[in-house]
C-alpha atoms as a PDB file:
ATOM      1  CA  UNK A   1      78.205 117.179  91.484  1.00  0.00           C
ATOM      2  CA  UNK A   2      81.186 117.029  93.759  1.00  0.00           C
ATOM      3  CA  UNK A   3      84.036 118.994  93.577  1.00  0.00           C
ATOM      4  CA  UNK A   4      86.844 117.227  92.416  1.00  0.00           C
ATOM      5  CA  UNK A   5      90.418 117.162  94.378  1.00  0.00           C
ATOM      6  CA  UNK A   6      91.829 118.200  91.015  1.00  0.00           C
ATOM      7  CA  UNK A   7      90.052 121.231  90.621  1.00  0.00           C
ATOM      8  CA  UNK A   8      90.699 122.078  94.133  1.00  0.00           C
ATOM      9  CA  UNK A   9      94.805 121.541  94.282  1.00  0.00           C
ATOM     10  CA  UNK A  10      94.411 123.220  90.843  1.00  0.00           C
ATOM     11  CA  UNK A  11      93.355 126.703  92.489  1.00  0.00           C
ATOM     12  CA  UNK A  12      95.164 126.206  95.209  1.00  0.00           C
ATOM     13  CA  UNK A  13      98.149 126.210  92.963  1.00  0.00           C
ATOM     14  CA  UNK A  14      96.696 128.932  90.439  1.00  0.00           C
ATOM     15  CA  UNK A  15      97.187 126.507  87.556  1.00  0.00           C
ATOM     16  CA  UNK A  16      94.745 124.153  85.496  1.00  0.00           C
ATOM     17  CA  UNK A  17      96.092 121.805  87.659  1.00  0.00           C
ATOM     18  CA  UNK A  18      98.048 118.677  88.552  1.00  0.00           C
ATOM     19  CA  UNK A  19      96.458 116.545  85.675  1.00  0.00           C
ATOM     20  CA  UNK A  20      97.105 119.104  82.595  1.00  0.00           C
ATOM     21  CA  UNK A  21     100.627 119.673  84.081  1.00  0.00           C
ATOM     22  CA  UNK A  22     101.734 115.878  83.745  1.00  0.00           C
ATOM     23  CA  UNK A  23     100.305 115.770  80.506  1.00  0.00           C
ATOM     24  CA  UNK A  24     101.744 119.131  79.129  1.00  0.00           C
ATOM     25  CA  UNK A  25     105.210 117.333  80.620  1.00  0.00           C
ATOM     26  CA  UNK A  26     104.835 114.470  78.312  1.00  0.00           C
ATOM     27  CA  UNK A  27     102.778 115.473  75.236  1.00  0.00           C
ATOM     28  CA  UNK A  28     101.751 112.878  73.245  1.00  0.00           C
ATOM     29  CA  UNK A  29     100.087 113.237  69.181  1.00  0.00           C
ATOM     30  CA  UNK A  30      96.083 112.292  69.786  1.00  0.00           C
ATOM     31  CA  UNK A  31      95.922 109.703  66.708  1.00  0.00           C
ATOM     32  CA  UNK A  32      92.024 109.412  66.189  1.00  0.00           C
ATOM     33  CA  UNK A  33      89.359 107.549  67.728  1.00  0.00           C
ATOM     34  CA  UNK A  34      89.896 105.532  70.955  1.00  0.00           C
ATOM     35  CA  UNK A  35      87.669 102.323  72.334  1.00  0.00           C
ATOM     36  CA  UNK A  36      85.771 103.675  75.415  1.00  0.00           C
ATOM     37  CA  UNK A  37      86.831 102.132  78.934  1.00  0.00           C
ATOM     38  CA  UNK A  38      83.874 102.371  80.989  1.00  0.00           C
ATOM     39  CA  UNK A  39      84.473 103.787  85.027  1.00  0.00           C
ATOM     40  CA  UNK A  40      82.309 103.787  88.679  1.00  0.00           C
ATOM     41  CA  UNK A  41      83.567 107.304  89.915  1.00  0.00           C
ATOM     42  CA  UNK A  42      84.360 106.922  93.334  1.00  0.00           C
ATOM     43  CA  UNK A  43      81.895 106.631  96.268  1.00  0.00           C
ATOM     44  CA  UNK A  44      81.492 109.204  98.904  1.00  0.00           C
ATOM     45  CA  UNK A  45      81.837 107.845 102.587  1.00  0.00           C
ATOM     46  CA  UNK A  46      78.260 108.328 104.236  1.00  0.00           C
ATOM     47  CA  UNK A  47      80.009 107.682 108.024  1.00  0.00           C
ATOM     48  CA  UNK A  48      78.222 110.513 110.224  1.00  0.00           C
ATOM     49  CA  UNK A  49      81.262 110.831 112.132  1.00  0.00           C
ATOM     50  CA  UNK A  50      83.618 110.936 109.430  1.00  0.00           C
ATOM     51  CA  UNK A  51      81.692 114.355 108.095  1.00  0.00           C
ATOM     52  CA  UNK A  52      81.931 115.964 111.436  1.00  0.00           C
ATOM     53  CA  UNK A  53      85.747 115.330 110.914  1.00  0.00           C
ATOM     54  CA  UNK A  54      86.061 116.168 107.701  1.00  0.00           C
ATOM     55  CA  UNK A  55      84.294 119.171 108.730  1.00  0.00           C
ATOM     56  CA  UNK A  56      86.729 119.917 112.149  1.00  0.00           C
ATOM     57  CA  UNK A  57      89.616 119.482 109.567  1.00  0.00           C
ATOM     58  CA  UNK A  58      88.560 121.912 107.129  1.00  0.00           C
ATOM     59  CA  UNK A  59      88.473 124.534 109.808  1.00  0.00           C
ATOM     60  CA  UNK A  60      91.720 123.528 111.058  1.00  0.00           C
ATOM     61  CA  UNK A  61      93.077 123.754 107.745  1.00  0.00           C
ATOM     62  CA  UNK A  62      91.715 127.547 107.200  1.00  0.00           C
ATOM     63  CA  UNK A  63      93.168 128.533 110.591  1.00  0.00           C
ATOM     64  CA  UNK A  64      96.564 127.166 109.343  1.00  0.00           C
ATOM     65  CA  UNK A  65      96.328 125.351 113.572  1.00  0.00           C
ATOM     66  CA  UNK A  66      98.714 122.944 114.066  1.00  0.00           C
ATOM     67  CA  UNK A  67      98.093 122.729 117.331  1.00  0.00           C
ATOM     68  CA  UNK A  68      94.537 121.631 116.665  1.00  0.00           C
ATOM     69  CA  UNK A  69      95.766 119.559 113.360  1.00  0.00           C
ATOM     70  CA  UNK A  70      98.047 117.892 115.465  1.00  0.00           C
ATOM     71  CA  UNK A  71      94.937 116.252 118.299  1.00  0.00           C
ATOM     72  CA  UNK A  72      93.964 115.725 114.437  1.00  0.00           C
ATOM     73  CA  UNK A  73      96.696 112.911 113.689  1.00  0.00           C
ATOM     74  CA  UNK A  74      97.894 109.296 114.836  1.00  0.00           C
ATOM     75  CA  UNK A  75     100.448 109.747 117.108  1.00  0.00           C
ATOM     76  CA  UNK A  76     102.039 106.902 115.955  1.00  0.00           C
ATOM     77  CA  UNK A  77     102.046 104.464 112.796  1.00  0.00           C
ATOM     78  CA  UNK A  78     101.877 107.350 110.502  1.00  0.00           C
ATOM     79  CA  UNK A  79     102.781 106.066 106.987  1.00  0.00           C
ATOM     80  CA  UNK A  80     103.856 107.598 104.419  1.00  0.00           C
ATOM     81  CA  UNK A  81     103.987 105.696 101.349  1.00  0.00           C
ATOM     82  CA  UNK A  82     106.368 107.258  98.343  1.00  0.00           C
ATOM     83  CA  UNK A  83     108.662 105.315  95.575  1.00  0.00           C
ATOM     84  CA  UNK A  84     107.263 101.809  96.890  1.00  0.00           C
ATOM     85  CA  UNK A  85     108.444 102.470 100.041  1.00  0.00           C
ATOM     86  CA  UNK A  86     107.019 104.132 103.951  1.00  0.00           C
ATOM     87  CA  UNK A  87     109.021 106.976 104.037  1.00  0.00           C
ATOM     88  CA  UNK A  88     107.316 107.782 107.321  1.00  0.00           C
ATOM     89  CA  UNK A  89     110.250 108.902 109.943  1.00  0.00           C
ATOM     90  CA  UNK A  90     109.363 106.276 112.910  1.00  0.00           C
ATOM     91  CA  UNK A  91     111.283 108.261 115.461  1.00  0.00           C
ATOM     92  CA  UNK A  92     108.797 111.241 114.342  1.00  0.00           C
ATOM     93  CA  UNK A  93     104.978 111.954 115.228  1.00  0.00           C
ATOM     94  CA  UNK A  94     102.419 111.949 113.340  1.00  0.00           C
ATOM     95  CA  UNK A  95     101.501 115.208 113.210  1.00  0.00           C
ATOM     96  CA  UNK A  96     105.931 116.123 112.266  1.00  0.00           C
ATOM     97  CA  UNK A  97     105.632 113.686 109.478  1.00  0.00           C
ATOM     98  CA  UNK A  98     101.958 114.790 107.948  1.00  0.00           C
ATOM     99  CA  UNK A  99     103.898 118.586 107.867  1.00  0.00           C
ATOM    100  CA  UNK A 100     106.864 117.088 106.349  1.00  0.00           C
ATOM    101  CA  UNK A 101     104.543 115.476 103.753  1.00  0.00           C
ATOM    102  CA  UNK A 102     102.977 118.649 102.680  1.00  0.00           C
ATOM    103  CA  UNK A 103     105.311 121.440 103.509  1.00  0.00           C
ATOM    104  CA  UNK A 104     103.206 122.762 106.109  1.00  0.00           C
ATOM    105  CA  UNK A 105     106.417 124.856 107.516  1.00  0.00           C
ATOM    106  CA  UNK A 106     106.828 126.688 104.632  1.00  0.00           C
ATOM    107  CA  UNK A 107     105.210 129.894 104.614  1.00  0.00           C
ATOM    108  CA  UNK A 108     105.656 130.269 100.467  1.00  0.00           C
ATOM    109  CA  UNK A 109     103.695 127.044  99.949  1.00  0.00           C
ATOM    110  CA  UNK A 110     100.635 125.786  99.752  1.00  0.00           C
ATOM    111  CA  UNK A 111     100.257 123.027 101.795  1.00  0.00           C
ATOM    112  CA  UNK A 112      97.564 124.015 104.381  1.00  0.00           C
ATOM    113  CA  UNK A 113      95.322 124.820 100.883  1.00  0.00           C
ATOM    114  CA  UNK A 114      95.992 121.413  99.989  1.00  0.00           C
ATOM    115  CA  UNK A 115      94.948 119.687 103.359  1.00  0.00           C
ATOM    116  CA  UNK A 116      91.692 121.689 102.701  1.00  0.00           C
ATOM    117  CA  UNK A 117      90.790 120.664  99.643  1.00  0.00           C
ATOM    118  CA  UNK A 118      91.287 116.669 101.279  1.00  0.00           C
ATOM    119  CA  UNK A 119      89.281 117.765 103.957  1.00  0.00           C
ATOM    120  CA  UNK A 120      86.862 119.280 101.774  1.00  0.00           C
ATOM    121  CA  UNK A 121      86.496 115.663  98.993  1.00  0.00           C
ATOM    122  CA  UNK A 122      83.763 113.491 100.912  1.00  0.00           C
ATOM    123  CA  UNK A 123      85.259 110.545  98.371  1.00  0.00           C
ATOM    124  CA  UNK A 124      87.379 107.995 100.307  1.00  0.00           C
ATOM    125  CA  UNK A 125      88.597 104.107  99.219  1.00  0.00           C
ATOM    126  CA  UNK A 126      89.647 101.398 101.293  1.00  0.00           C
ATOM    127  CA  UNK A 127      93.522 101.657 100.935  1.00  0.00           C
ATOM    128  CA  UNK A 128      94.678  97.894  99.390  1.00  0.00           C
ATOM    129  CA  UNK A 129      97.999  98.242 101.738  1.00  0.00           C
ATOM    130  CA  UNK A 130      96.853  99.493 104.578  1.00  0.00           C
ATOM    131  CA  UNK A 131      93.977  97.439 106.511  1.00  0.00           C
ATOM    132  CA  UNK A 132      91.339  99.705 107.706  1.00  0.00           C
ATOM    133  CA  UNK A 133      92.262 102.506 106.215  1.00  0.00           C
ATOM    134  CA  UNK A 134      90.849 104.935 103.736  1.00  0.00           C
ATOM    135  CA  UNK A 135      92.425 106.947 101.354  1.00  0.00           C
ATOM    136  CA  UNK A 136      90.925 110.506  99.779  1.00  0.00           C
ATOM    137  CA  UNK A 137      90.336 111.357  97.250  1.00  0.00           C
ATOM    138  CA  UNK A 138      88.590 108.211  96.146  1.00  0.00           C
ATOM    139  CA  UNK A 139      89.340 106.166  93.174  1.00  0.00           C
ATOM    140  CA  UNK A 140      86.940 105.171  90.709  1.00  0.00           C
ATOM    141  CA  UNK A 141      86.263 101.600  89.630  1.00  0.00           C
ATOM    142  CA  UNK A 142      87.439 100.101  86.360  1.00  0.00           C
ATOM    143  CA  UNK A 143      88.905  97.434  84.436  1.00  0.00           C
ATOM    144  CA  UNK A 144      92.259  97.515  85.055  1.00  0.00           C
ATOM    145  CA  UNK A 145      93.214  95.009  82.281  1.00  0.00           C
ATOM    146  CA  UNK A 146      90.827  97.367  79.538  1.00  0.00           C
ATOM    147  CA  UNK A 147      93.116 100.366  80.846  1.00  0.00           C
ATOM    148  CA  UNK A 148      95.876  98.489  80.131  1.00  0.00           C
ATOM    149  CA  UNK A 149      95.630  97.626  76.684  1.00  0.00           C
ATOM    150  CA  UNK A 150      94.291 101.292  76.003  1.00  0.00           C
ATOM    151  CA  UNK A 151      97.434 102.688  77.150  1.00  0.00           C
ATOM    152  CA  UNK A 152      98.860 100.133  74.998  1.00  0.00           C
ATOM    153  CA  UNK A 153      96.595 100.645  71.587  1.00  0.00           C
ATOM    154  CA  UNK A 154      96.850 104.782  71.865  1.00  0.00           C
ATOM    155  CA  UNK A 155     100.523 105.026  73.553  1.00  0.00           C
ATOM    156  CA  UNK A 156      99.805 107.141  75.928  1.00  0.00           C
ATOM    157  CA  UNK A 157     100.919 106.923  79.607  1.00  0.00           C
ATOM    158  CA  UNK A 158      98.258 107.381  83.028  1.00  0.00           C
ATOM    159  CA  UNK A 159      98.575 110.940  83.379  1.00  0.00           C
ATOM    160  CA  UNK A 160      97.511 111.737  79.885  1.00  0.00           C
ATOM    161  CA  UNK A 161      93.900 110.313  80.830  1.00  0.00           C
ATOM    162  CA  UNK A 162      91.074 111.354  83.218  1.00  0.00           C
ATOM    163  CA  UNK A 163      87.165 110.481  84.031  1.00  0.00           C
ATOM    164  CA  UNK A 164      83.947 112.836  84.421  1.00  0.00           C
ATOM    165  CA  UNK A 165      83.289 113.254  87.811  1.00  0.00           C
ATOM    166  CA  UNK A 166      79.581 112.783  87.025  1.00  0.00           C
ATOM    167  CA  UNK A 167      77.403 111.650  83.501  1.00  0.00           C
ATOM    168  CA  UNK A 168      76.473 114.188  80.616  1.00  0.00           C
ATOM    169  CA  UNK A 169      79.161 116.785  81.236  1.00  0.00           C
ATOM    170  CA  UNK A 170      79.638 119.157  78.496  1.00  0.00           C
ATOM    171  CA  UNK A 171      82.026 119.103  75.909  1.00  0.00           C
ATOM    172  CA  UNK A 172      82.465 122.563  74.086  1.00  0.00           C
ATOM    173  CA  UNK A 173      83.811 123.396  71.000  1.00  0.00           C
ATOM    174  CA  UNK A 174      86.206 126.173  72.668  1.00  0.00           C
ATOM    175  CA  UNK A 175      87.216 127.224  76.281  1.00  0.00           C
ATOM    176  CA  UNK A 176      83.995 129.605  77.182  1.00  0.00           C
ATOM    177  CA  UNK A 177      81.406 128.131  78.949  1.00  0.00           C
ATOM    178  CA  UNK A 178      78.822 129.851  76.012  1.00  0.00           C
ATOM    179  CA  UNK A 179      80.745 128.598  73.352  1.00  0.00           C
ATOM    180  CA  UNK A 180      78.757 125.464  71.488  1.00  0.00           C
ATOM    181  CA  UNK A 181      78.379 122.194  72.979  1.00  0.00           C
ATOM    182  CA  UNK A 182      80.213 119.649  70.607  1.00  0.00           C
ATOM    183  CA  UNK A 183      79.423 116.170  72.501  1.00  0.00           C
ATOM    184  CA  UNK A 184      78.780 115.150  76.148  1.00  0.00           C
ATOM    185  CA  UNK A 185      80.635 112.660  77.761  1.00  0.00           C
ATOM    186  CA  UNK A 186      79.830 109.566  79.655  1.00  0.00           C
ATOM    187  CA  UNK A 187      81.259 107.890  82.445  1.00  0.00           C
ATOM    188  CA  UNK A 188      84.258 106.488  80.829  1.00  0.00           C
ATOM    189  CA  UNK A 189      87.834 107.798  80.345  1.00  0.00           C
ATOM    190  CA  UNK A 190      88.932 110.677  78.218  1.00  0.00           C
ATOM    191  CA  UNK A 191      92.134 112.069  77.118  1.00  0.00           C
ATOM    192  CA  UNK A 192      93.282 114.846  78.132  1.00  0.00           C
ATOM    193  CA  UNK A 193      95.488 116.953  75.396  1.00  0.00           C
ATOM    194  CA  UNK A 194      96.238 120.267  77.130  1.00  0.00           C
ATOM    195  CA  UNK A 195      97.295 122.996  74.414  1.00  0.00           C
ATOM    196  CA  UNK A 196     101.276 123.889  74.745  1.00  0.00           C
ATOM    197  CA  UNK A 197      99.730 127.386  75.272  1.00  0.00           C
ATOM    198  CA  UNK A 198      96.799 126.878  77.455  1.00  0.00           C
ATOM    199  CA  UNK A 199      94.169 129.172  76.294  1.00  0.00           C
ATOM    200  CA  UNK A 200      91.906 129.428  80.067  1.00  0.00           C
ATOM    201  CA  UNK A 201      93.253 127.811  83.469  1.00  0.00           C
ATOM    202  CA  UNK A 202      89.389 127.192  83.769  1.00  0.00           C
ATOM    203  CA  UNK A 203      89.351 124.642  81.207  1.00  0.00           C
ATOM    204  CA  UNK A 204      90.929 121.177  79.590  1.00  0.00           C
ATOM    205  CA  UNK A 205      91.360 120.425  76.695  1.00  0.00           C
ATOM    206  CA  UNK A 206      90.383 116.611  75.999  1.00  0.00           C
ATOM    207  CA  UNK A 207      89.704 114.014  72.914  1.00  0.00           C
ATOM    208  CA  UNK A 208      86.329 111.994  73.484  1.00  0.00           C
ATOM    209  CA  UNK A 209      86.104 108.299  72.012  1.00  0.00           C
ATOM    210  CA  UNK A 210      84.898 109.106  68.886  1.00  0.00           C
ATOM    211  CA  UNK A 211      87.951 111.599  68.136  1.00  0.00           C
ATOM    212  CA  UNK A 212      86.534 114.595  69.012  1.00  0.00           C
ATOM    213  CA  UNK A 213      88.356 117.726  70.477  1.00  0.00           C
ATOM    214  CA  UNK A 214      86.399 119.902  73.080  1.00  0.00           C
ATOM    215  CA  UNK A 215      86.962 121.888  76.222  1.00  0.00           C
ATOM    216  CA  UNK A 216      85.482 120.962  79.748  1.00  0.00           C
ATOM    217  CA  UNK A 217      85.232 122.795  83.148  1.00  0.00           C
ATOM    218  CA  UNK A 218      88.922 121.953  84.634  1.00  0.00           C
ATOM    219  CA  UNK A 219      86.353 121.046  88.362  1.00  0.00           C
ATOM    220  CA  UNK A 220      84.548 118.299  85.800  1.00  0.00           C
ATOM    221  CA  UNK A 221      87.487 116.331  85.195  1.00  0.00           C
ATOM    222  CA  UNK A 222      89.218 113.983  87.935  1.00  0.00           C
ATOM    223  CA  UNK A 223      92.616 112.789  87.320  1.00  0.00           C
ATOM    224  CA  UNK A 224      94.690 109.337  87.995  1.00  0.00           C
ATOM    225  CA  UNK A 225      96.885 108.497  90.230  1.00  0.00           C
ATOM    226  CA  UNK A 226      96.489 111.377  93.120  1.00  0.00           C
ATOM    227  CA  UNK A 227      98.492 111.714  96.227  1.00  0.00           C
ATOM    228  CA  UNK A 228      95.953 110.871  98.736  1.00  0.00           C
ATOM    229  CA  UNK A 229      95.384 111.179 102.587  1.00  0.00           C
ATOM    230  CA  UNK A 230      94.333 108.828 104.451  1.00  0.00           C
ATOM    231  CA  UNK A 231      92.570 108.430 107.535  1.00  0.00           C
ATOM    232  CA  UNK A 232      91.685 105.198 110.067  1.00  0.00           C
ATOM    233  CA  UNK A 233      89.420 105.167 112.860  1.00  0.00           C
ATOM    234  CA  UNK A 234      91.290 105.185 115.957  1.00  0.00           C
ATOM    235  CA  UNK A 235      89.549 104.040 118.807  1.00  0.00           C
ATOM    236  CA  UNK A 236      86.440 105.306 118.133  1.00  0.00           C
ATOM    237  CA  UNK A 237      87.678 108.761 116.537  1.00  0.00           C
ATOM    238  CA  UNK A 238      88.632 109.493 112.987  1.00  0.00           C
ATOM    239  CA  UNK A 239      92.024 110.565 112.493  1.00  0.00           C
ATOM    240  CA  UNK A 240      94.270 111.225 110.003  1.00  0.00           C
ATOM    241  CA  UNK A 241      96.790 107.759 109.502  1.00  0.00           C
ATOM    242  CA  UNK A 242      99.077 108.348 106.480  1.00  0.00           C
ATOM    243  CA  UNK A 243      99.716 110.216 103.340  1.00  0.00           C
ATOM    244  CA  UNK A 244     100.318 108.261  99.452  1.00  0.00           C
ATOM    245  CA  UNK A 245     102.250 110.489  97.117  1.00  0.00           C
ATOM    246  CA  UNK A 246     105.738 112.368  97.384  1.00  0.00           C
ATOM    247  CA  UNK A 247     104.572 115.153  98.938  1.00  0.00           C
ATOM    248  CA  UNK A 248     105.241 119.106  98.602  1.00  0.00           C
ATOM    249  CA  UNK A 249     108.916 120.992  98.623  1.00  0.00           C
ATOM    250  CA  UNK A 250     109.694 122.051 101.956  1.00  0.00           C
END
């Protein structure tokens, strides 16, 4: 099983992470039963070249070297996509704007933990805006129209909802991995209902299809809508091309 990015910006940030947050932020009543929306989770690029990268970055992103980070990065044609627009500064490197983007300046934060944990996510999906591009972590496949009228038939908005990384993970009945196993979930979306007082930054709290309230492993859960990095192969090297999301306080 991989490691999803939530998990991984979730201990970076010593919370259950970026998924229970937005829903804790907009809590919604779980009214019953909902119809099960069948997903692909996303693919893992197999490029030989692209895992040495990934595997360069990772370093880079332990040393905290932006020198190195920086050889790294397209010089230029960073984008940065945010609100529907490239908030990429054109007069700007790269490597200026990818630190902007995640608050790589600022010693309190955590963006260098974050660049890991991209560097570390072998998932990647060919970005619909930008042409050759590909965009970490990975989305998984759906029907967008089904997700549509489920957010429609329950209420709910995006960040209240959230796929298995893999089939058959456990559902328990509470948040301890020896507690009793209640249901185990497919690959299809679940709804994630963190308490208002989280009991364990280890686990979620979700609502399965057939109504059912459980715990799951907060690494076993993948979450909508990410901020993602991207990278494009520039001539002949992988490099890092833009960020999608609105980035970390500086």
């Amino acid at each position: 099983m991989r490691k999803s990015h939530f998990a991984l910006v979730a201990a970076a940030l010593l919370t259950a992470g970026t998924l229970a947050a937005q829903a804790q932020k907009q809590p919604s009543p779980i009214a019953g039963p909902y119809k099960a929306i069948a997903i692909t989770p996303p693919a893992s690029m197999t490029d030989a070249n692209f895992e040495s990268f990934r595997k360069q970055l990772g370093e880079v992103a332990q040393r905290k070297d932006r020198a190195a980070l920086e050889r790294l990065v397209v010089a230029q044609g960073f984008f940065w996509d945010r609100e529907g627009r490239n908030s990429a500064d054109k007069r700007k490197s790269g490597i200026d704007n990818l630190a902007t983007a995640l608050g790589l300046s600022n010693k309190d934060g955590v963006g260098w933990e974050i660049l890991f944990s991209y560097a570390d996510d072998p998932t990647a999906s060919a970005s619909p805006n930008h042409k050759g591009a590909f965009c970490a972590p990975g989305e998984p496949a759906y029907s967008t129209a089904e997700f549509a009228e489920l957010l429609k038939t329950t209420q709910s908005v995006v960040s209240e909802w959230g796929y298995p990384v893999s089939a058959g993970i456990e559902v328990h009945a509470t948040a301890q991995a020896n507690a009793p196993v209640i249901d185990k979930l497919g690959l299809i979306f679940v709804r994630v209902a963190p308490e208002t007082t989280p009991t364990s930054a280890a686990y979620l709290r979700i609502v399965t299809p057939g109504g059912k309230a459980g715990y799951v492993s907060v690494d076993t859960i993948g979450p909508l809508g990410n901020d993602q990095l991207c990278y494009v192969n520039d001539s002949g090297a992988w490099k890092i091309g833009g960020f999608i999301g609105g980035g970390e306080p500086q």
